[in-house]
N, C-alpha and C. Protein backbone atom coordinates (compact mmCIF):
# COMPACT_ATOMS: atom_id res chain seq x y z
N UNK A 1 0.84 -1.18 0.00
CA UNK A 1 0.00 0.00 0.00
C UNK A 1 0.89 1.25 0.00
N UNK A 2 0.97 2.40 -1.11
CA UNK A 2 1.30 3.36 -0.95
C UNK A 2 0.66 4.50 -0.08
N UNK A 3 1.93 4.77 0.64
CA UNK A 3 1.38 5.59 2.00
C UNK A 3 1.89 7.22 1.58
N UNK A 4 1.21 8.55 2.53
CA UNK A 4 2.09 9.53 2.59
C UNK A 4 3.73 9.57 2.99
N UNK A 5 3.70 8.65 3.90
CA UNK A 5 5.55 8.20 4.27
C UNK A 5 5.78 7.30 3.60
N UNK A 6 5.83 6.70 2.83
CA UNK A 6 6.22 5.65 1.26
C UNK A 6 6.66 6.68 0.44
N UNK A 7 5.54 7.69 0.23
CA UNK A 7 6.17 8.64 -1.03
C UNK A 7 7.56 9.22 -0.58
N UNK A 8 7.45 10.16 0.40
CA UNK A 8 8.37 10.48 1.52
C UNK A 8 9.78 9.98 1.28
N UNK A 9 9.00 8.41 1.63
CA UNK A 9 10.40 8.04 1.79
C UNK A 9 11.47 8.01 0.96
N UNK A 10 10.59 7.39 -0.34
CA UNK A 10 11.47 7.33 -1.59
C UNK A 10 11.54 8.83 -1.84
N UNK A 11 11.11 10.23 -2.09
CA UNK A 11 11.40 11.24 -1.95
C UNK A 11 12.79 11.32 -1.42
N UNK A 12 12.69 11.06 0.07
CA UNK A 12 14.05 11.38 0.58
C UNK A 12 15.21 10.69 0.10
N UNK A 13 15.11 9.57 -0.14
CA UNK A 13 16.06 8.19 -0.73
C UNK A 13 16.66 8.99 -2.50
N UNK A 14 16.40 9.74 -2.65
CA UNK A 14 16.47 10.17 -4.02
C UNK A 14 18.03 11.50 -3.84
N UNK A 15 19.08 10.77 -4.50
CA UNK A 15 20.24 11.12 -4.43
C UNK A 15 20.32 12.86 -4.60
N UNK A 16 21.24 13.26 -3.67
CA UNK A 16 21.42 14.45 -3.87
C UNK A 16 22.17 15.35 -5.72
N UNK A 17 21.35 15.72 -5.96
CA UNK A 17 21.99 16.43 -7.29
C UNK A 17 22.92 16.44 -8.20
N UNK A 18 24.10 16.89 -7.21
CA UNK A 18 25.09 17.16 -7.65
C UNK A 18 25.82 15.97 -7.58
N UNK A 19 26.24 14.85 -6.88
CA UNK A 19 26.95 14.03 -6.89
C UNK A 19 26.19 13.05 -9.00
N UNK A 20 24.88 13.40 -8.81
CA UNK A 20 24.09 12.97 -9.98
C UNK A 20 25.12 13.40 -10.82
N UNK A 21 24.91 14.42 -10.91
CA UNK A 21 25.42 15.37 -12.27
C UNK A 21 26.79 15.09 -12.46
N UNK A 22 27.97 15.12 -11.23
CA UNK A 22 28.80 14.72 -11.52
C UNK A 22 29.14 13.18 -12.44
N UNK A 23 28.21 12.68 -12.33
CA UNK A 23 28.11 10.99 -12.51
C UNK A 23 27.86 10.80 -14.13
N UNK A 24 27.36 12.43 -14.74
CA UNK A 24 27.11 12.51 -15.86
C UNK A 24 25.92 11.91 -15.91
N UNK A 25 25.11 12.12 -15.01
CA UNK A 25 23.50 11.63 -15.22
C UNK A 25 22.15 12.72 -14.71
N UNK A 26 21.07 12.37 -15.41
CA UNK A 26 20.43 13.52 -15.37
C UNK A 26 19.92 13.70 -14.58
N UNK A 27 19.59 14.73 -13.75
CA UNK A 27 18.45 15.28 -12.35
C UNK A 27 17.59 14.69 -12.35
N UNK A 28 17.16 14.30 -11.32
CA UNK A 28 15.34 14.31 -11.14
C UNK A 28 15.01 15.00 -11.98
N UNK A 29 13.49 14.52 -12.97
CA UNK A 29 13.02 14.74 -14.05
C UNK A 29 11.99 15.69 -12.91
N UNK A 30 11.82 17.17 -14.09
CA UNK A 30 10.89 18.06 -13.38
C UNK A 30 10.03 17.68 -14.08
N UNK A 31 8.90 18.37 -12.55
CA UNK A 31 7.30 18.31 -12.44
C UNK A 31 6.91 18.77 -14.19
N UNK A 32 5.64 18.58 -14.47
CA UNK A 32 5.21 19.52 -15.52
C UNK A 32 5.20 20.57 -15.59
N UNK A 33 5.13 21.33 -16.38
CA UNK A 33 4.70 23.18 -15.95
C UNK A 33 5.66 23.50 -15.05
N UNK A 34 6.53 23.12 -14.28
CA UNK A 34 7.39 23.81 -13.53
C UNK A 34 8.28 24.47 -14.09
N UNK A 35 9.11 25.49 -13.81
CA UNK A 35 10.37 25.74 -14.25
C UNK A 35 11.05 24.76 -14.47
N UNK A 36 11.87 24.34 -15.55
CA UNK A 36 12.93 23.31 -15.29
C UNK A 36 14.07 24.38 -14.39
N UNK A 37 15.17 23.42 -13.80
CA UNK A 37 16.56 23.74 -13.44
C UNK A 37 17.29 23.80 -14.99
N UNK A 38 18.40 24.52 -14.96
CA UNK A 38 18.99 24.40 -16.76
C UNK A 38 18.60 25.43 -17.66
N UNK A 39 17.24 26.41 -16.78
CA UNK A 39 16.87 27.08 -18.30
C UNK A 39 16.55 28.46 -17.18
N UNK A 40 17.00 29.52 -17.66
CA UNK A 40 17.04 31.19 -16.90
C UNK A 40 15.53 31.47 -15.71
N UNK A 41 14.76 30.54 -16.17
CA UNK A 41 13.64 30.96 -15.68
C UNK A 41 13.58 30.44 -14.39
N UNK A 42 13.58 30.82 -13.13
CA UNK A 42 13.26 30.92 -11.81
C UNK A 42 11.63 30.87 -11.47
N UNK A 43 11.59 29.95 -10.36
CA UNK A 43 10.00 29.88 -10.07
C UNK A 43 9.56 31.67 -9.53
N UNK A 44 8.09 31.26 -10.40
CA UNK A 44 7.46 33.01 -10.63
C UNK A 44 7.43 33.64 -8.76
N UNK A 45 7.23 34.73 -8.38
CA UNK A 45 6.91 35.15 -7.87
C UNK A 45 5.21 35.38 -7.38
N UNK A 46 4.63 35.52 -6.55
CA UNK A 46 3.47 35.89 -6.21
C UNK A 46 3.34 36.90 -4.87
N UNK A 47 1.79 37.49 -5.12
CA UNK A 47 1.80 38.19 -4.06
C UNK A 47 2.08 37.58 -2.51
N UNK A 48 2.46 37.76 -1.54
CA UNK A 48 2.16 37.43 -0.07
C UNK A 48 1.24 37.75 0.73
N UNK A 49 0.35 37.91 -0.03
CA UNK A 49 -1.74 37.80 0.57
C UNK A 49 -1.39 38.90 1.77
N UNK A 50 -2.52 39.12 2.43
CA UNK A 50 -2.55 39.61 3.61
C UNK A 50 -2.51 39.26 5.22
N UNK A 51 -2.23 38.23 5.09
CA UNK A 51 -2.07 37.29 6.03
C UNK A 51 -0.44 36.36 6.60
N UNK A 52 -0.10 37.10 5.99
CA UNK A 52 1.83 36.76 6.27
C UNK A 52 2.13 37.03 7.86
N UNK A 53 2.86 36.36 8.43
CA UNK A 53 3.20 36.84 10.25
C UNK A 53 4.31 36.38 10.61
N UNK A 54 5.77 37.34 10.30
CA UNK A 54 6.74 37.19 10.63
C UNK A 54 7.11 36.76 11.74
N UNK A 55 8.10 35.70 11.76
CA UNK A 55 8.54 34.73 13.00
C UNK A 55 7.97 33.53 13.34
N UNK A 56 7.67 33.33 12.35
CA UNK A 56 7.04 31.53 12.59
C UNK A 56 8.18 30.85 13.03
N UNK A 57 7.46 29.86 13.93
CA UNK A 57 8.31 29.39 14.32
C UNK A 57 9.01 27.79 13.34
N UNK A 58 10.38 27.51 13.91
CA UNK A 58 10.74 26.00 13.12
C UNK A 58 9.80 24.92 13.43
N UNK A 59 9.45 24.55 12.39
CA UNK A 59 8.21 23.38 12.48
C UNK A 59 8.16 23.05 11.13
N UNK A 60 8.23 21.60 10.76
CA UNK A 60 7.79 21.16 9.73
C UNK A 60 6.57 20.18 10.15
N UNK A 61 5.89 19.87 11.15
CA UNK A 61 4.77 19.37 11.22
C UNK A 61 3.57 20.04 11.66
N UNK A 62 2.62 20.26 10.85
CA UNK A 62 1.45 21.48 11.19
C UNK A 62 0.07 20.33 11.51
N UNK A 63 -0.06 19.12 11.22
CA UNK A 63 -0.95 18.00 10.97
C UNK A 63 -1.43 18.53 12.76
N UNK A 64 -0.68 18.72 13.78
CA UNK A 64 -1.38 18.64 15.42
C UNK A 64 -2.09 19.84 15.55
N UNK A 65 -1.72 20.72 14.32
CA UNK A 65 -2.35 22.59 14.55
C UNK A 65 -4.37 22.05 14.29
N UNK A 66 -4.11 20.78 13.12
CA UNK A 66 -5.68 20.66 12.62
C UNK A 66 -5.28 19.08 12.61
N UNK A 67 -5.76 18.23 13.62
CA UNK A 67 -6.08 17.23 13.90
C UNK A 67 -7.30 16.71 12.94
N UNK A 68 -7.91 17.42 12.65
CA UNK A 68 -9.29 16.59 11.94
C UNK A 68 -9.45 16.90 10.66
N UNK A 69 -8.60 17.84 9.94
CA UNK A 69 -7.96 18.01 8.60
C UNK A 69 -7.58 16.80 7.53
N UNK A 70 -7.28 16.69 6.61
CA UNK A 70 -7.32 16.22 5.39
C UNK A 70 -5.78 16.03 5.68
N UNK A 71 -5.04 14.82 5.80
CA UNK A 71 -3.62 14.96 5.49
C UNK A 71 -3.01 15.09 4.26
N UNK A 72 -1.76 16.04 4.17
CA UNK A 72 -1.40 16.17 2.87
C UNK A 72 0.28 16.34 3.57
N UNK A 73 1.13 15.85 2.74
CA UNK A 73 2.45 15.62 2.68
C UNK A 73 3.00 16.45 1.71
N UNK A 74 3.61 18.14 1.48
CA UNK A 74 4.10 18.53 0.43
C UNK A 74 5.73 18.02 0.78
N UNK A 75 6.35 18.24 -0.31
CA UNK A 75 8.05 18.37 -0.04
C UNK A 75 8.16 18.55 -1.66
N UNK A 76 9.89 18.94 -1.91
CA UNK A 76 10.32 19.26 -2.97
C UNK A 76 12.03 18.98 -2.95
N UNK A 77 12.38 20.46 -4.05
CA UNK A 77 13.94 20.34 -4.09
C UNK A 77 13.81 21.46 -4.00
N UNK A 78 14.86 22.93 -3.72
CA UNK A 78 15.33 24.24 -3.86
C UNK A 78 16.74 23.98 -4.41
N UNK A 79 16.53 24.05 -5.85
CA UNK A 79 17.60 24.32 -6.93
C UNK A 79 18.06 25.54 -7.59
N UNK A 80 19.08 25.78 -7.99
CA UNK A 80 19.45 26.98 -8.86
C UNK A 80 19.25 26.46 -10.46
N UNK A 81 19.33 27.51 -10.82
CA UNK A 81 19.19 27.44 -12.18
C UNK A 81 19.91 26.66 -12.80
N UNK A 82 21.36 26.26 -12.55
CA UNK A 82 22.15 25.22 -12.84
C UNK A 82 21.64 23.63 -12.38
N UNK A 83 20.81 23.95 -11.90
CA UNK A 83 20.51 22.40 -11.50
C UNK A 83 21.13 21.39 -10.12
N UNK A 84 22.08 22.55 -9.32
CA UNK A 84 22.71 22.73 -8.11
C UNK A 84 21.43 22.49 -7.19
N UNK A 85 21.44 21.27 -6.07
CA UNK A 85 20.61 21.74 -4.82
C UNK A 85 21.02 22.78 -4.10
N UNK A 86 20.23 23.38 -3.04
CA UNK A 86 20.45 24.51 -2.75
C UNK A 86 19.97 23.97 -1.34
N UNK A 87 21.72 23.77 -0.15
CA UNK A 87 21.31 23.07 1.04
C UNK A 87 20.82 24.71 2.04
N UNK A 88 20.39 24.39 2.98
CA UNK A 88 20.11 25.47 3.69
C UNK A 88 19.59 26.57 3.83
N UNK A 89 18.36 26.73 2.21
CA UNK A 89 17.49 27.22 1.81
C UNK A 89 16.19 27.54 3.09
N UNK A 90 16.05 28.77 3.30
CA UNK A 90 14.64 28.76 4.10
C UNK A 90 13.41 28.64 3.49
N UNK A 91 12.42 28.02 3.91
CA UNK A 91 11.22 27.43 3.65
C UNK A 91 10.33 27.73 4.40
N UNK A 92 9.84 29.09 4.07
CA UNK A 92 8.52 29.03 5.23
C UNK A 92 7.02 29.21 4.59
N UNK A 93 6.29 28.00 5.19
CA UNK A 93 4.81 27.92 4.95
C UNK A 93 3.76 28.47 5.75
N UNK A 94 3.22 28.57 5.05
CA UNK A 94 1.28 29.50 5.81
C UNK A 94 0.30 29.14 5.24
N UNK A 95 -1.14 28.68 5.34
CA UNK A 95 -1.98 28.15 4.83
C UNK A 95 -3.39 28.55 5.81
N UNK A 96 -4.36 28.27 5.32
CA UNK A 96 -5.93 28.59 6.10
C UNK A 96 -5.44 26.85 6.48
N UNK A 97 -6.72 27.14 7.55
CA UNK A 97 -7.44 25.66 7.87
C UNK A 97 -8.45 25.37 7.14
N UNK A 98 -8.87 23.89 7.35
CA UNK A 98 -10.40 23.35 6.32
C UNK A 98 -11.21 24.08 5.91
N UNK A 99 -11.43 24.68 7.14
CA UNK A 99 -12.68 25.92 7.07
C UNK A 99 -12.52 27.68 6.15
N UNK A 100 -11.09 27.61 5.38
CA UNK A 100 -10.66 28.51 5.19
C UNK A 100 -10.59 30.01 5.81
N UNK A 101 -9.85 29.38 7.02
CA UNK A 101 -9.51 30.38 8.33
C UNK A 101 -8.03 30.53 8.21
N UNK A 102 -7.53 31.82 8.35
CA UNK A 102 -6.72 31.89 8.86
C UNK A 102 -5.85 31.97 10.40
N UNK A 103 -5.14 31.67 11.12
CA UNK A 103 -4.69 31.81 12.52
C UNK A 103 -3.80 33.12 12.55
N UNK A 104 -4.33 34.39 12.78
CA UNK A 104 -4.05 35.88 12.34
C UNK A 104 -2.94 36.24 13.96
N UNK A 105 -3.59 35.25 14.99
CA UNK A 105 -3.05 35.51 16.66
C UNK A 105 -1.76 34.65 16.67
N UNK A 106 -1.71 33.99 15.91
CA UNK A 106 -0.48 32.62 16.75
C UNK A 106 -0.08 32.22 15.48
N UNK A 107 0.56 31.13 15.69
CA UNK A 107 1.30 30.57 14.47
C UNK A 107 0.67 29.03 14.30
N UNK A 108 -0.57 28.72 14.40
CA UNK A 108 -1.21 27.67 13.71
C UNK A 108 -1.46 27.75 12.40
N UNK A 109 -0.88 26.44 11.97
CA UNK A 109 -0.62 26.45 10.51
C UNK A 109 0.64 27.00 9.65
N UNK A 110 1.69 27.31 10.60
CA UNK A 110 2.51 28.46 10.47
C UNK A 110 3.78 27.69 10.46
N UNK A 111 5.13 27.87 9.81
CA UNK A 111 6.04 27.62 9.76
C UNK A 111 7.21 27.85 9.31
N UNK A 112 8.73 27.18 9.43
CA UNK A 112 9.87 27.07 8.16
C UNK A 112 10.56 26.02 8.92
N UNK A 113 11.11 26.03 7.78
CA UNK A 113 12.43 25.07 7.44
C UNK A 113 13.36 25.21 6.99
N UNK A 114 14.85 24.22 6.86
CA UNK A 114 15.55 24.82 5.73
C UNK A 114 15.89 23.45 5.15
N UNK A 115 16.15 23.76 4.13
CA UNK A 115 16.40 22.29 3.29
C UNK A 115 17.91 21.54 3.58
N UNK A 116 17.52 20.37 3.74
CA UNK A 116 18.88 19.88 3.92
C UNK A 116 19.59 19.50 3.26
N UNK A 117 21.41 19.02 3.14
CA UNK A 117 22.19 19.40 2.17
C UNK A 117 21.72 18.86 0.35
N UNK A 118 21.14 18.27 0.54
CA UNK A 118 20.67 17.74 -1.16
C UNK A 118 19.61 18.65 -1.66
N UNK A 119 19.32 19.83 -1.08
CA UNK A 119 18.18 20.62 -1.19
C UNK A 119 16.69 20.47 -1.14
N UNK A 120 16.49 19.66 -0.33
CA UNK A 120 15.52 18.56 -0.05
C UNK A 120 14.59 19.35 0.96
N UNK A 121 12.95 19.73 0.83
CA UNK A 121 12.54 20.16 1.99
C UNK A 121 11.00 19.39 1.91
N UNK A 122 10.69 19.18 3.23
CA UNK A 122 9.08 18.98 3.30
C UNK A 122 7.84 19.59 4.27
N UNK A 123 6.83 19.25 4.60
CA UNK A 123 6.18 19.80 4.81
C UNK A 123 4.87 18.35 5.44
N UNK A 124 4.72 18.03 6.60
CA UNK A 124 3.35 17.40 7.03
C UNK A 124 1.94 18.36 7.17
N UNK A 125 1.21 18.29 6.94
CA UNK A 125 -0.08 19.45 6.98
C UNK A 125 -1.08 19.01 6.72
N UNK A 126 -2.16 19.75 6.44
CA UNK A 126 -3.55 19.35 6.06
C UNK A 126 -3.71 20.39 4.36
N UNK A 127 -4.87 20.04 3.68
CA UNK A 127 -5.29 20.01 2.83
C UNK A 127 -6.10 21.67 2.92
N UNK A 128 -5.44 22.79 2.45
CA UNK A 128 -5.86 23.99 2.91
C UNK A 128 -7.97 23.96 2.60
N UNK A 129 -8.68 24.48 2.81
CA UNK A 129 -9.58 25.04 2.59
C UNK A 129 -9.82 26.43 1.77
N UNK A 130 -11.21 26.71 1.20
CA UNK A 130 -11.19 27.75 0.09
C UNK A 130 -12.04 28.82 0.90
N UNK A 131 -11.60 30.16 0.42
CA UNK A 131 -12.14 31.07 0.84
C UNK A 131 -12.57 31.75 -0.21
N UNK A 132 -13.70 32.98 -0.38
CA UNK A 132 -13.82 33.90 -1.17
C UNK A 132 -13.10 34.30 -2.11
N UNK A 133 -13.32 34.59 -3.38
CA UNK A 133 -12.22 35.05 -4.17
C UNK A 133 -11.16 34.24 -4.52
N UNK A 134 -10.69 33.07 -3.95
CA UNK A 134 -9.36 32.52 -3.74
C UNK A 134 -9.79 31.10 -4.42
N UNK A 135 -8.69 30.32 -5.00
CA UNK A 135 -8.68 28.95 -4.77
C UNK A 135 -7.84 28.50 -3.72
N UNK A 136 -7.71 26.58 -3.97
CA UNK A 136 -7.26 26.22 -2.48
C UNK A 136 -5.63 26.64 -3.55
N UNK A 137 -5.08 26.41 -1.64
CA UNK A 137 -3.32 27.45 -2.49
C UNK A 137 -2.55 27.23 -0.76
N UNK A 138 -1.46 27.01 -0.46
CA UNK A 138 -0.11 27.65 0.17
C UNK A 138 0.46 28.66 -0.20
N UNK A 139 1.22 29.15 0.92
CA UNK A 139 1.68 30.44 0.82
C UNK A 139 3.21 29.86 1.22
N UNK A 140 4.20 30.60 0.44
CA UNK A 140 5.39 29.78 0.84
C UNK A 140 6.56 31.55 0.66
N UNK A 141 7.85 31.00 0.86
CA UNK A 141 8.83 32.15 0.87
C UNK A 141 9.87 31.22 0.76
N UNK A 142 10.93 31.21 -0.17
CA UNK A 142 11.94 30.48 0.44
C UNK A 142 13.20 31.36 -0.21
N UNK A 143 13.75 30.73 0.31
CA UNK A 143 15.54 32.27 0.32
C UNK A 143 16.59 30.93 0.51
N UNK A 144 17.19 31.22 -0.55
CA UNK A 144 18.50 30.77 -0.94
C UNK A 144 19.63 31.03 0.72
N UNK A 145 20.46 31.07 1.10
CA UNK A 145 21.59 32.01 2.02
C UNK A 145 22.01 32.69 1.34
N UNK A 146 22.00 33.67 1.93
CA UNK A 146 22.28 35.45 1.29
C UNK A 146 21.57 35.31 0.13
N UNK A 147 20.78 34.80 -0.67
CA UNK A 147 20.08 35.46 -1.98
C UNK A 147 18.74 36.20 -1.40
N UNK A 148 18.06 36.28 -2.98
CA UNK A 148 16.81 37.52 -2.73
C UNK A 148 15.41 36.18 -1.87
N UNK A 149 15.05 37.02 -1.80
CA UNK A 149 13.59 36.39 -1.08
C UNK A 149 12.49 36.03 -1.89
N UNK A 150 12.35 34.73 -1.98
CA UNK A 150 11.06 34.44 -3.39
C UNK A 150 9.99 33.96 -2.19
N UNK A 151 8.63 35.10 -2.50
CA UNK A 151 7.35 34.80 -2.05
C UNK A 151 6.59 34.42 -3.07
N UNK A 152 5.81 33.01 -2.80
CA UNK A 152 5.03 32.57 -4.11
C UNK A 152 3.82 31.75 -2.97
N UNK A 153 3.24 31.12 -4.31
CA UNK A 153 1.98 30.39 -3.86
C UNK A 153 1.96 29.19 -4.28
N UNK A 154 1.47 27.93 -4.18
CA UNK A 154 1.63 26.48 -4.56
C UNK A 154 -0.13 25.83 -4.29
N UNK A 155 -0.16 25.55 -6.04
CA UNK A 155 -1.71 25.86 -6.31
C UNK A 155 -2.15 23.90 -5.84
N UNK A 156 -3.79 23.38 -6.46
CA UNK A 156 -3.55 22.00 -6.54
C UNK A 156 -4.42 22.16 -7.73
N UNK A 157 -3.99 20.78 -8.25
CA UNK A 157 -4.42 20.63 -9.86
C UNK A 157 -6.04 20.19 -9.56
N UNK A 158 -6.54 20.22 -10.64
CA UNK A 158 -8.30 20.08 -11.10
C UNK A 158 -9.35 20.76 -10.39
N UNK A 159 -8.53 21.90 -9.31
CA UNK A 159 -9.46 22.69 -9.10
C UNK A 159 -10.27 23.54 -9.66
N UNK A 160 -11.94 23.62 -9.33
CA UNK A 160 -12.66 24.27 -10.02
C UNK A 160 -12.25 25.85 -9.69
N UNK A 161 -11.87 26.17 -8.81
CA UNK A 161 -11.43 27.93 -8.91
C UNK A 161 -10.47 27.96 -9.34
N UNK A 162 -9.60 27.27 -9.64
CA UNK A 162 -8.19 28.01 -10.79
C UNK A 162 -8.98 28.84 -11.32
N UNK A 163 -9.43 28.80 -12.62
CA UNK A 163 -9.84 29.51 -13.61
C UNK A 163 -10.67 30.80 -13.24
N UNK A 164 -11.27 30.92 -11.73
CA UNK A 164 -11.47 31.77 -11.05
C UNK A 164 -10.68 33.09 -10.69
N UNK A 165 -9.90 32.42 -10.05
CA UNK A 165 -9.10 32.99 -9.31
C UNK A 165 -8.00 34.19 -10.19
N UNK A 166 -7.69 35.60 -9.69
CA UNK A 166 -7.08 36.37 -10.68
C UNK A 166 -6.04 36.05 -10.75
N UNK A 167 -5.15 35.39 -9.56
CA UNK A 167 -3.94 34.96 -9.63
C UNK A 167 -2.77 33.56 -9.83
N UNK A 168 -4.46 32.69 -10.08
CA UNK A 168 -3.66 31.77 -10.36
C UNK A 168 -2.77 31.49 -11.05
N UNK A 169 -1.71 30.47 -11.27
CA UNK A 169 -0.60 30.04 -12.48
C UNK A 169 -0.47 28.97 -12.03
N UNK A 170 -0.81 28.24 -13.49
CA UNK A 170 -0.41 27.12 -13.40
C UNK A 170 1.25 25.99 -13.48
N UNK A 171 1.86 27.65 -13.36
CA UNK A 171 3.29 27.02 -13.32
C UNK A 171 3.59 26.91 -11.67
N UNK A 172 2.44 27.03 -11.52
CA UNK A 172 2.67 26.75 -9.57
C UNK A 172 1.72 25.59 -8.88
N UNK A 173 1.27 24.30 -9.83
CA UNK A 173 0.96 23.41 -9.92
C UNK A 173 1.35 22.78 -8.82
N UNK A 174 1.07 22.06 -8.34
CA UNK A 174 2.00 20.88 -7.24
C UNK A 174 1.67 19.68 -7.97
N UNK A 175 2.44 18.71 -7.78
CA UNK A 175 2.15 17.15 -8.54
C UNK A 175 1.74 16.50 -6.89
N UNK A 176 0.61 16.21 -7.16
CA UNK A 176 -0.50 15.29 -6.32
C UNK A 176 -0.54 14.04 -6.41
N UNK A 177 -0.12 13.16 -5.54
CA UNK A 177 -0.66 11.75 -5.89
C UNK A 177 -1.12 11.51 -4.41
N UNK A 178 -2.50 10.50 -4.71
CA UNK A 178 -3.46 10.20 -3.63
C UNK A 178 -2.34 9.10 -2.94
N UNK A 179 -2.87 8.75 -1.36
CA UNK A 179 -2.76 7.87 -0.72
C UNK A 179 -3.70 7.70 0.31
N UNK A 180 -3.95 6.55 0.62
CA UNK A 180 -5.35 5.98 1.59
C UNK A 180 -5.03 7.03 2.66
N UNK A 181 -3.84 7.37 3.31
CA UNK A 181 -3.87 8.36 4.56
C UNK A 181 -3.72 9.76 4.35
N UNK A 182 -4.19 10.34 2.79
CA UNK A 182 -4.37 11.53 2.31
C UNK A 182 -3.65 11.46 1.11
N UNK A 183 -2.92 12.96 1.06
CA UNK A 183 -1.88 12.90 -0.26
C UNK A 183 -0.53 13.19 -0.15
N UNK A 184 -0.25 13.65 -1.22
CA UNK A 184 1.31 14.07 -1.19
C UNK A 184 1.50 14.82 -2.54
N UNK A 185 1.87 15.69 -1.79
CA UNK A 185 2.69 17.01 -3.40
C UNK A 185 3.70 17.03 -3.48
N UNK A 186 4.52 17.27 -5.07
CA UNK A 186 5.98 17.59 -4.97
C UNK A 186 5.36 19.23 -5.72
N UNK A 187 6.82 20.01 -5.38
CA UNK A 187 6.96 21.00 -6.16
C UNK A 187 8.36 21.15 -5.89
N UNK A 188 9.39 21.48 -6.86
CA UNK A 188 10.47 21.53 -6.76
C UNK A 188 11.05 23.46 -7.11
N UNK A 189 11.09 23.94 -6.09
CA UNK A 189 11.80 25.75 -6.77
C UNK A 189 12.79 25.87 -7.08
N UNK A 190 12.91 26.68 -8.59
CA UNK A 190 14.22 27.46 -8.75
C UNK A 190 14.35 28.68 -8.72
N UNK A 191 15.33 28.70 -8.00
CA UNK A 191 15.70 30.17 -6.94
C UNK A 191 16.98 30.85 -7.80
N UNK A 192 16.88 32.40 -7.86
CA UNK A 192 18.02 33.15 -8.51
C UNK A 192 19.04 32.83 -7.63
């Protein structure tokens, strides 16, 4: 049975980059619609909504903030344009709950990380909820060490408000695959 920690796992089991490349073999094959690594284009930018709250704390598990939530497993890579992982990358997430609430007082739902040396980061959580105006979406930031600060959004596929929504892009797709104990997204960023 494929589980959210099955995907995970093999996720994590998946060789760091550069030793790849040295080997003369090719990267992890990117998502669809994503930026590839290799080509000038850096994952897009987006607004940072109104709901951003500096100082979240380190946490990559948000699943105890909403116990009765939808589990969802994101993780990725933070690459440069060369196709370099990018270890020690900050990663910080924000999302509504089911109910498409935000936690405006505290840091439920709230987080970062930094990727570890293969540029590897993840994320345990729940399955955001939709609000007004909006489709379902994460709110993310992640920063290279010493580079610029990329604030973006990380959409889910076959939603009926994409096409709604003014800001969607679908180059901010996540790749979804189901599992009996929820799901799991990849999205992999490339950072200037």
């Amino acid at each position: 049975m494929t589980t959210r920690r099955s995907f995970l796992s093999g996720f994590l089991a998946l060789p760091a980059l550069v030793p790849v490349a040295a080997r003369g073999q090719e990267p992890p094959q990117q998502l669809e619609l994503t930026p590839a690594c290799g080509t000038p284009e850096p994952t897009i930018a987006q607004t940072e909504g109104p709901y951003f709250t500096p100082g979240s704390p380190l946490k990559r598990d948000f699943k105890p903030d909403a116990p009765d939530g939808t589990a969802i497993t994101i993780a990725g890579f933070v690459l440069t344009a060369r196709c370099e992982p990018v270890a020690g990358a900050l990663i910080e997430l924000w999302h509504c709950d089911g109910d498409g609430d935000y936690d405006n007082e505290g840091f439920r739902l709230r987080g970062h990380q930094f990727s570890d040396a293969g540029g590897r980061w993840w994320f345990e959580t729940i399955v955001p909820g939709i609000y007004t105006g909006r489709t379902r979406h994460f709110h993310v930031k992640v920063q290279r060490p010493n580079g610029p600060l990329l604030t973006t959004q990380l959409y889910f596929p076959g939603e009926p408000g994409n096409d709604r929504d003014n800001i969607f892009d679908a180059s901010l797709l996540l790749d979804i695959k189901s599992a009996p104990d929820g799901g799991y997204g990849r999205y992999d960023f490339v950072v200037a």
